[in-house]
Structures are given as C-alpha cells and as structure tokens.
C-alpha atoms as a PDB file:
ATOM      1  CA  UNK A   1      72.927  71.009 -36.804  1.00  0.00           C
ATOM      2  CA  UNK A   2      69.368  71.819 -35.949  1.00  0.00           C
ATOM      3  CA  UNK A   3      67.620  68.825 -33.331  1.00  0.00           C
ATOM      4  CA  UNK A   4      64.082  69.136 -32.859  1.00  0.00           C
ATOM      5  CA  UNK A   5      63.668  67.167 -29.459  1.00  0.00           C
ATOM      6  CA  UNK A   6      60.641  65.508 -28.698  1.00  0.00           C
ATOM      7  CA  UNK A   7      58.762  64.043 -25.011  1.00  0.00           C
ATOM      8  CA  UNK A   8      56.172  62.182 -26.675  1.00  0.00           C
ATOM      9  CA  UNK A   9      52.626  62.554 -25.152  1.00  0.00           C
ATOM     10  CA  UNK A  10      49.184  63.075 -26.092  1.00  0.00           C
ATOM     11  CA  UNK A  11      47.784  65.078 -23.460  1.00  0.00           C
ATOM     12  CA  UNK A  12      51.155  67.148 -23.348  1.00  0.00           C
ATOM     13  CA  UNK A  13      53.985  66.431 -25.708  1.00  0.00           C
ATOM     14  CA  UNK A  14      57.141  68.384 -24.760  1.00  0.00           C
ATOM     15  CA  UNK A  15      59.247  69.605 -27.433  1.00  0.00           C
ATOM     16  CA  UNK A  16      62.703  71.516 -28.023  1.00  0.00           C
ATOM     17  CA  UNK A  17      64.721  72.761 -30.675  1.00  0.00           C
ATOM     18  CA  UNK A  18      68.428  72.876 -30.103  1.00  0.00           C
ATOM     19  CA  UNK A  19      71.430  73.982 -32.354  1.00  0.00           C
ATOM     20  CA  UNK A  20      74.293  71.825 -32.181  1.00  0.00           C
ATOM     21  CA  UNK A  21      77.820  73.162 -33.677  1.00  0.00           C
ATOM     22  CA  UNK A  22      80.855  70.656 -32.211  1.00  0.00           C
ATOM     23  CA  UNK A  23      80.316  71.192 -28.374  1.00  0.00           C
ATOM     24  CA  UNK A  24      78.449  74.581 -28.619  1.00  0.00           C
ATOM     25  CA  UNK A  25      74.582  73.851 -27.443  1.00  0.00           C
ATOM     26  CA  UNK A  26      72.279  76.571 -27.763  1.00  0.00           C
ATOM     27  CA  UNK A  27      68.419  76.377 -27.037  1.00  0.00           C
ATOM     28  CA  UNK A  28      66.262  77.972 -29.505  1.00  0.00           C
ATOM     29  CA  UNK A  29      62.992  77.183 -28.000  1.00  0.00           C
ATOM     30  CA  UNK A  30      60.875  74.473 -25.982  1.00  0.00           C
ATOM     31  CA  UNK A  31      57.311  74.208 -24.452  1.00  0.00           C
ATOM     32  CA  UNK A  32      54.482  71.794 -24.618  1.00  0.00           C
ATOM     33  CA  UNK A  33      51.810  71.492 -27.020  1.00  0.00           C
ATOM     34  CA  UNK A  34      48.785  70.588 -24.919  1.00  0.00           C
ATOM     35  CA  UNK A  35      45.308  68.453 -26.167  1.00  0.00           C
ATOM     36  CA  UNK A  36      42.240  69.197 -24.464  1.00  0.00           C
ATOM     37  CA  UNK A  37      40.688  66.134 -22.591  1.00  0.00           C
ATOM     38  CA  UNK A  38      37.473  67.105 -24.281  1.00  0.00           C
ATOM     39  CA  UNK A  39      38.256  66.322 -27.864  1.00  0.00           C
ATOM     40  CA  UNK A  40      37.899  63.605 -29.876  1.00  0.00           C
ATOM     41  CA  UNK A  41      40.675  61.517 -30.079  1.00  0.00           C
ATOM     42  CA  UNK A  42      41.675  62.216 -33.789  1.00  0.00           C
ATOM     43  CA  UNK A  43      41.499  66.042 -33.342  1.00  0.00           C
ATOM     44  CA  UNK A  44      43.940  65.790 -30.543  1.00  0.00           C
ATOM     45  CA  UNK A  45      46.001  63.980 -33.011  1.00  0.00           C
ATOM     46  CA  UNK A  46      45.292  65.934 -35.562  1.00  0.00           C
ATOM     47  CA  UNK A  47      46.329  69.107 -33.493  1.00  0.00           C
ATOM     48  CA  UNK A  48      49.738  67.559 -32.382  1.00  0.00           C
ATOM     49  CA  UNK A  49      49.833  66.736 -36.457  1.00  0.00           C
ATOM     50  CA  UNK A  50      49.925  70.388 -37.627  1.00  0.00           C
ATOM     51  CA  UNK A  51      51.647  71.977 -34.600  1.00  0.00           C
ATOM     52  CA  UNK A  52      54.119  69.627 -34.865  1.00  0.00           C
ATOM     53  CA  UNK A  53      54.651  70.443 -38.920  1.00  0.00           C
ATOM     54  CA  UNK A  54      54.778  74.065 -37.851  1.00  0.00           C
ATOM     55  CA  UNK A  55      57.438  73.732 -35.912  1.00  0.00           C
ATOM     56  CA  UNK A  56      59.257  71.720 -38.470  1.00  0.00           C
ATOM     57  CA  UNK A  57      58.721  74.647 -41.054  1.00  0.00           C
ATOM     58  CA  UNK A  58      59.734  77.116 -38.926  1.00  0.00           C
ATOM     59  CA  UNK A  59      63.355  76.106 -37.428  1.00  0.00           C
ATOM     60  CA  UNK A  60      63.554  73.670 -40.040  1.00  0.00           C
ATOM     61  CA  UNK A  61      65.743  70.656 -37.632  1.00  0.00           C
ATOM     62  CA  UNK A  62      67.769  68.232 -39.514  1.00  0.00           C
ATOM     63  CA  UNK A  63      66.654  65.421 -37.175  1.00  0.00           C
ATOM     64  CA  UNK A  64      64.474  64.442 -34.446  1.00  0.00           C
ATOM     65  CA  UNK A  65      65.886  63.225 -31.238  1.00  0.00           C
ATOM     66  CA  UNK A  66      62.743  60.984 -29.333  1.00  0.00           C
ATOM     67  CA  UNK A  67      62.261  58.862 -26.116  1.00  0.00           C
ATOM     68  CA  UNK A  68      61.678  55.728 -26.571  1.00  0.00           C
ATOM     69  CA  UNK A  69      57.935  54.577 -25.542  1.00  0.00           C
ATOM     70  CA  UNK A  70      58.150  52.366 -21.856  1.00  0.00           C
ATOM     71  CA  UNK A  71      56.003  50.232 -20.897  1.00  0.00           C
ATOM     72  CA  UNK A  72      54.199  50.942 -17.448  1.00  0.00           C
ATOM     73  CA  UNK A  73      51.546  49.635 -15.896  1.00  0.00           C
ATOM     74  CA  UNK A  74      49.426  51.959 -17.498  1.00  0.00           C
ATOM     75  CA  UNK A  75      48.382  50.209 -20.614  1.00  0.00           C
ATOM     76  CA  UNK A  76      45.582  53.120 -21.930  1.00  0.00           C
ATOM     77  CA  UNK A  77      48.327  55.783 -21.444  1.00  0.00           C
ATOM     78  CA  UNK A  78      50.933  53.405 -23.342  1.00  0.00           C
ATOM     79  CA  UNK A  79      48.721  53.384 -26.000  1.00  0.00           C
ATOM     80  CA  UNK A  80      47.825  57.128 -26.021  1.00  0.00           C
ATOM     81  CA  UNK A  81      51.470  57.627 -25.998  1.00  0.00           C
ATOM     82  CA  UNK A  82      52.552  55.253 -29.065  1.00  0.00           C
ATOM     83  CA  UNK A  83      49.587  57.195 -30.879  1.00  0.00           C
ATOM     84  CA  UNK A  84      51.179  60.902 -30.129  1.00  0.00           C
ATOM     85  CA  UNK A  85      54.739  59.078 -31.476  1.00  0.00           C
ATOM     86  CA  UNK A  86      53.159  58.017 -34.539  1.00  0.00           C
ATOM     87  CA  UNK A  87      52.083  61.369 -35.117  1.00  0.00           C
ATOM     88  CA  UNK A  88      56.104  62.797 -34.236  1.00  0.00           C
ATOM     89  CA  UNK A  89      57.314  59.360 -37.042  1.00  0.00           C
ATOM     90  CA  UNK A  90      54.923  60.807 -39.494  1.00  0.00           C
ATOM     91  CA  UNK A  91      55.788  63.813 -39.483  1.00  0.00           C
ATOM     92  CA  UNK A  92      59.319  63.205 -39.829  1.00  0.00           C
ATOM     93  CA  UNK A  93      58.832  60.422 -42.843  1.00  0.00           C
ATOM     94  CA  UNK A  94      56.658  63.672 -44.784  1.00  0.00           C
ATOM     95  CA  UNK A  95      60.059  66.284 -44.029  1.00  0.00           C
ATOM     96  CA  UNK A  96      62.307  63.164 -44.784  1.00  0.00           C
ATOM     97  CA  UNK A  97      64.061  63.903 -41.539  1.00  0.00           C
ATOM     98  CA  UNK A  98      66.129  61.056 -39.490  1.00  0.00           C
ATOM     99  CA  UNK A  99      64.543  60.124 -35.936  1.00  0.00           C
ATOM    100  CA  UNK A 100      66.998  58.867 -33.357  1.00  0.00           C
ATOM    101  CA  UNK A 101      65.325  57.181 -30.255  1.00  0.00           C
ATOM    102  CA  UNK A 102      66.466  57.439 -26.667  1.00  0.00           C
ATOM    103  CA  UNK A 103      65.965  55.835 -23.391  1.00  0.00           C
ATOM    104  CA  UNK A 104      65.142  57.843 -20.292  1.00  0.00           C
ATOM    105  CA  UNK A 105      68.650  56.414 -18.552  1.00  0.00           C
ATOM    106  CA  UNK A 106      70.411  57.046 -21.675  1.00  0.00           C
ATOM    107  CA  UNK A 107      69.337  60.810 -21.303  1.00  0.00           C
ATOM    108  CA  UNK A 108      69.932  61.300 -18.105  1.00  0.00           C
ATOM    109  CA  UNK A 109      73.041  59.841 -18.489  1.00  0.00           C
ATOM    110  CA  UNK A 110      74.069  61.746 -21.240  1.00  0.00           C
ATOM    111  CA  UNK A 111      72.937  65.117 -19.293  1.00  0.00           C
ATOM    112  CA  UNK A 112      74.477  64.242 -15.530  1.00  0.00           C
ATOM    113  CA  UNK A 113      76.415  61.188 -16.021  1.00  0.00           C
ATOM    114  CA  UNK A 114      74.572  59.131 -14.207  1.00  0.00           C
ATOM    115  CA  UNK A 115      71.371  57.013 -15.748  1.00  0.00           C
ATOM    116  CA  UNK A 116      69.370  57.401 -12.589  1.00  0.00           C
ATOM    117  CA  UNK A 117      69.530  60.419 -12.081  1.00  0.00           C
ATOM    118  CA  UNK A 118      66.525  62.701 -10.727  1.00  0.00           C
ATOM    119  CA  UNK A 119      64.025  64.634 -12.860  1.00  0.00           C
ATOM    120  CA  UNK A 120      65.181  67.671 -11.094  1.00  0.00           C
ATOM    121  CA  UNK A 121      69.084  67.181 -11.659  1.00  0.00           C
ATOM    122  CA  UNK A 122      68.508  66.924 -15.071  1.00  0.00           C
ATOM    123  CA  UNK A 123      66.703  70.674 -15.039  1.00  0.00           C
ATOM    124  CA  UNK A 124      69.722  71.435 -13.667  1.00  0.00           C
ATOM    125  CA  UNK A 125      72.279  70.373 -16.071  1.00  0.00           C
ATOM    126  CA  UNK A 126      70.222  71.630 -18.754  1.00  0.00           C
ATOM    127  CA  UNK A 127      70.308  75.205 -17.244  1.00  0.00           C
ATOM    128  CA  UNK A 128      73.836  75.000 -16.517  1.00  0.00           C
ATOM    129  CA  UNK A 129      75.016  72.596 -19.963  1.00  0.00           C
ATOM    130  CA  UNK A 130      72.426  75.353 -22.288  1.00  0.00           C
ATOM    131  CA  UNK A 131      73.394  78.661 -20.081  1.00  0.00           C
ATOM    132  CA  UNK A 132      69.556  79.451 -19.876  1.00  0.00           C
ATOM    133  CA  UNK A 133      68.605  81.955 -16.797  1.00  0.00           C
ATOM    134  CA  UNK A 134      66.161  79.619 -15.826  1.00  0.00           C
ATOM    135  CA  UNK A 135      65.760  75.675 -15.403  1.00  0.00           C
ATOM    136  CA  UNK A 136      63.583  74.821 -18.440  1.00  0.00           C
ATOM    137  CA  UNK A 137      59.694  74.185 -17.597  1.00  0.00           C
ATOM    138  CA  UNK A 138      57.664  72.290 -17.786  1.00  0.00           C
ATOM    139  CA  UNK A 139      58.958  69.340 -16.849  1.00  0.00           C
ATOM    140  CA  UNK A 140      57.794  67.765 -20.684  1.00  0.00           C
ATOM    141  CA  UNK A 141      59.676  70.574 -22.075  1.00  0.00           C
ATOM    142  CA  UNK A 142      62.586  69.841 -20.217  1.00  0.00           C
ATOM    143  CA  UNK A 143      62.463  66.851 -20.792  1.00  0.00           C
ATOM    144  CA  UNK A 144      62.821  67.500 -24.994  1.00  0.00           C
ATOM    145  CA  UNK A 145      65.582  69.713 -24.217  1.00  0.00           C
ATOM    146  CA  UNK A 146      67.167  67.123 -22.511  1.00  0.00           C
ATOM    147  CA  UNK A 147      66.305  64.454 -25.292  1.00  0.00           C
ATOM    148  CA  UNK A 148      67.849  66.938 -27.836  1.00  0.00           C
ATOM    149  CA  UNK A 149      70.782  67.641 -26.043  1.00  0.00           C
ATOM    150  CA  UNK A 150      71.640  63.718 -25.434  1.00  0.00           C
ATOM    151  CA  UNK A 151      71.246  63.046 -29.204  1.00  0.00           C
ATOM    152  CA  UNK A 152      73.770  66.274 -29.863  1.00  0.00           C
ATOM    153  CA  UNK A 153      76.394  64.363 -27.516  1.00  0.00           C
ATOM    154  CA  UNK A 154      75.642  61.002 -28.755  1.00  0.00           C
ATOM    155  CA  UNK A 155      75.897  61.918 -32.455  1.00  0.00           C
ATOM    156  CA  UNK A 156      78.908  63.929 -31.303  1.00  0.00           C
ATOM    157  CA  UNK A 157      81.015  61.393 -29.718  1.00  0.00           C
ATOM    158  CA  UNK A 158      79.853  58.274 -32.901  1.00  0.00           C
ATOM    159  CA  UNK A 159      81.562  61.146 -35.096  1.00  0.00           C
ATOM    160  CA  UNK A 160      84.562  61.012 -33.395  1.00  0.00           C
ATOM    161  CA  UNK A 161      84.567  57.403 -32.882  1.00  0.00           C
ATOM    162  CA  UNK A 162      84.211  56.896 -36.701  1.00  0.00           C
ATOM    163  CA  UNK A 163      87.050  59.416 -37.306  1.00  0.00           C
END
C-alpha cells in the first residue's frame, strides 16, 4: 500500500509518500511544495493543483492520509488552509483515491504514543519508526510523513480488528 500524506497549507503544504506492507514502513519521498506570497490567489492554487497531480502520477498512492483543518484564532489562515485542502479533495475525487482525515493528537499519538506530544518528538519517531539518517525536514514535511505513517497504523490495526 502506497499513502500519499498530506500537511495541508497554502503557503507551504507538506507532503509524503510512504509504502506500507503489514508493519514494514518505508519513506519514498517528502518535501513541501511552496506558493509565492506574490501570486494571485488562484495561481497558488492552481500550482498546488498540478504539483499535487504530479505527484499522484508519479508514485501512484492508493490513498491519501490528511490533517484535519483546526480552527485557530487565525480566521484568514483557516480559510487559506480549507482552500489548499480543497485543492488535496479534488485531486483525490479526479484519481478516485480514498482520503482518510487525521487529527494532530491522533498523529502524534499514533507516532509516540502520546497525543501531546512535541513537534520535535515526533521528528524523532519518524527517523527512528522510517530508519531515515536524518529527522525529516521541514517541519510540514514531517509533518506528512507523520500523517502517512499514522494512517498506515490506523488502517493496520481496523484490519486486524475486523479479522
């Protein structure tokens, strides 16, 4: 199984693609795909659109694993965010691929255990969980490995709970 892992964003939208057989995890990629502040709106979108669809084509994921939008205070960046996800829900609908929606404590717990745990524990699960030499930057690429690997666990242990 082939998870394309997404941190939603519309300045920088972290992504990952992770291979998933039983409880073997291996990282074939992540990084950011970055809008410039200078654009119109719809060719940001528009850039995350076709990037996005590249990276479908290319590892060609069975599913995409996505955090769920929070609110913060921050209503323009809520906004900018939920337009970036609509882009990643799109894109999935055209490749008829399932999206499966995550938390951040659900993540985190999934990767360390615990739901609150720090931004910087979880790079270091994912190095240690993925065997990588490195912990995973940027943090919004981390972050999509993270998001992948929680939705290989997850859809791991339903599996074996149906069974």
């Amino acid at each position: 199984m082939t998870i394309l892992g997404i941190d939603p964003g519309f300045g920088i939208l972290g992504y990952a693609v992770l291979r998933a057989s039983g409880n073997i995890f291996e990282s074939l990629c992540h990084g950011t795909l970055q809008t410039k502040k200078e654009e119109k709106i719809s060719l940001r979108l528009k850039f995350l659109y076709e990037k996005l669809i590249e990276l479908v084509d290319r590892f060609s994921p069975e599913e995409i694993a996505m955090e769920k939008l929070f609110f913060s205070r921050n209503v323009t960046t809520a906004i900018s965010v939920g337009e970036a996800r609509g882009i990643v829900l799109l894109v999935a609908a055209q490749k008829g691929l399932e999206i499966h929606e995550y938390a951040p404590h659900e993540v985190k717990k999934a990767v360390t255990g615990s739901g609150r745990a720090t931004k910087r524990e979880v790079q270091n699960w994912m190095k240690i969980l993925l065997n990588l030499s490195e912990i995973p930057k940027p943090d919004d690429a981390a972050d999509a490995l993270a998001i992948a690997y929680c939705h290989a666990v997850t859809r791991n242990f339903v599996r074996r709970f149906k069974e």
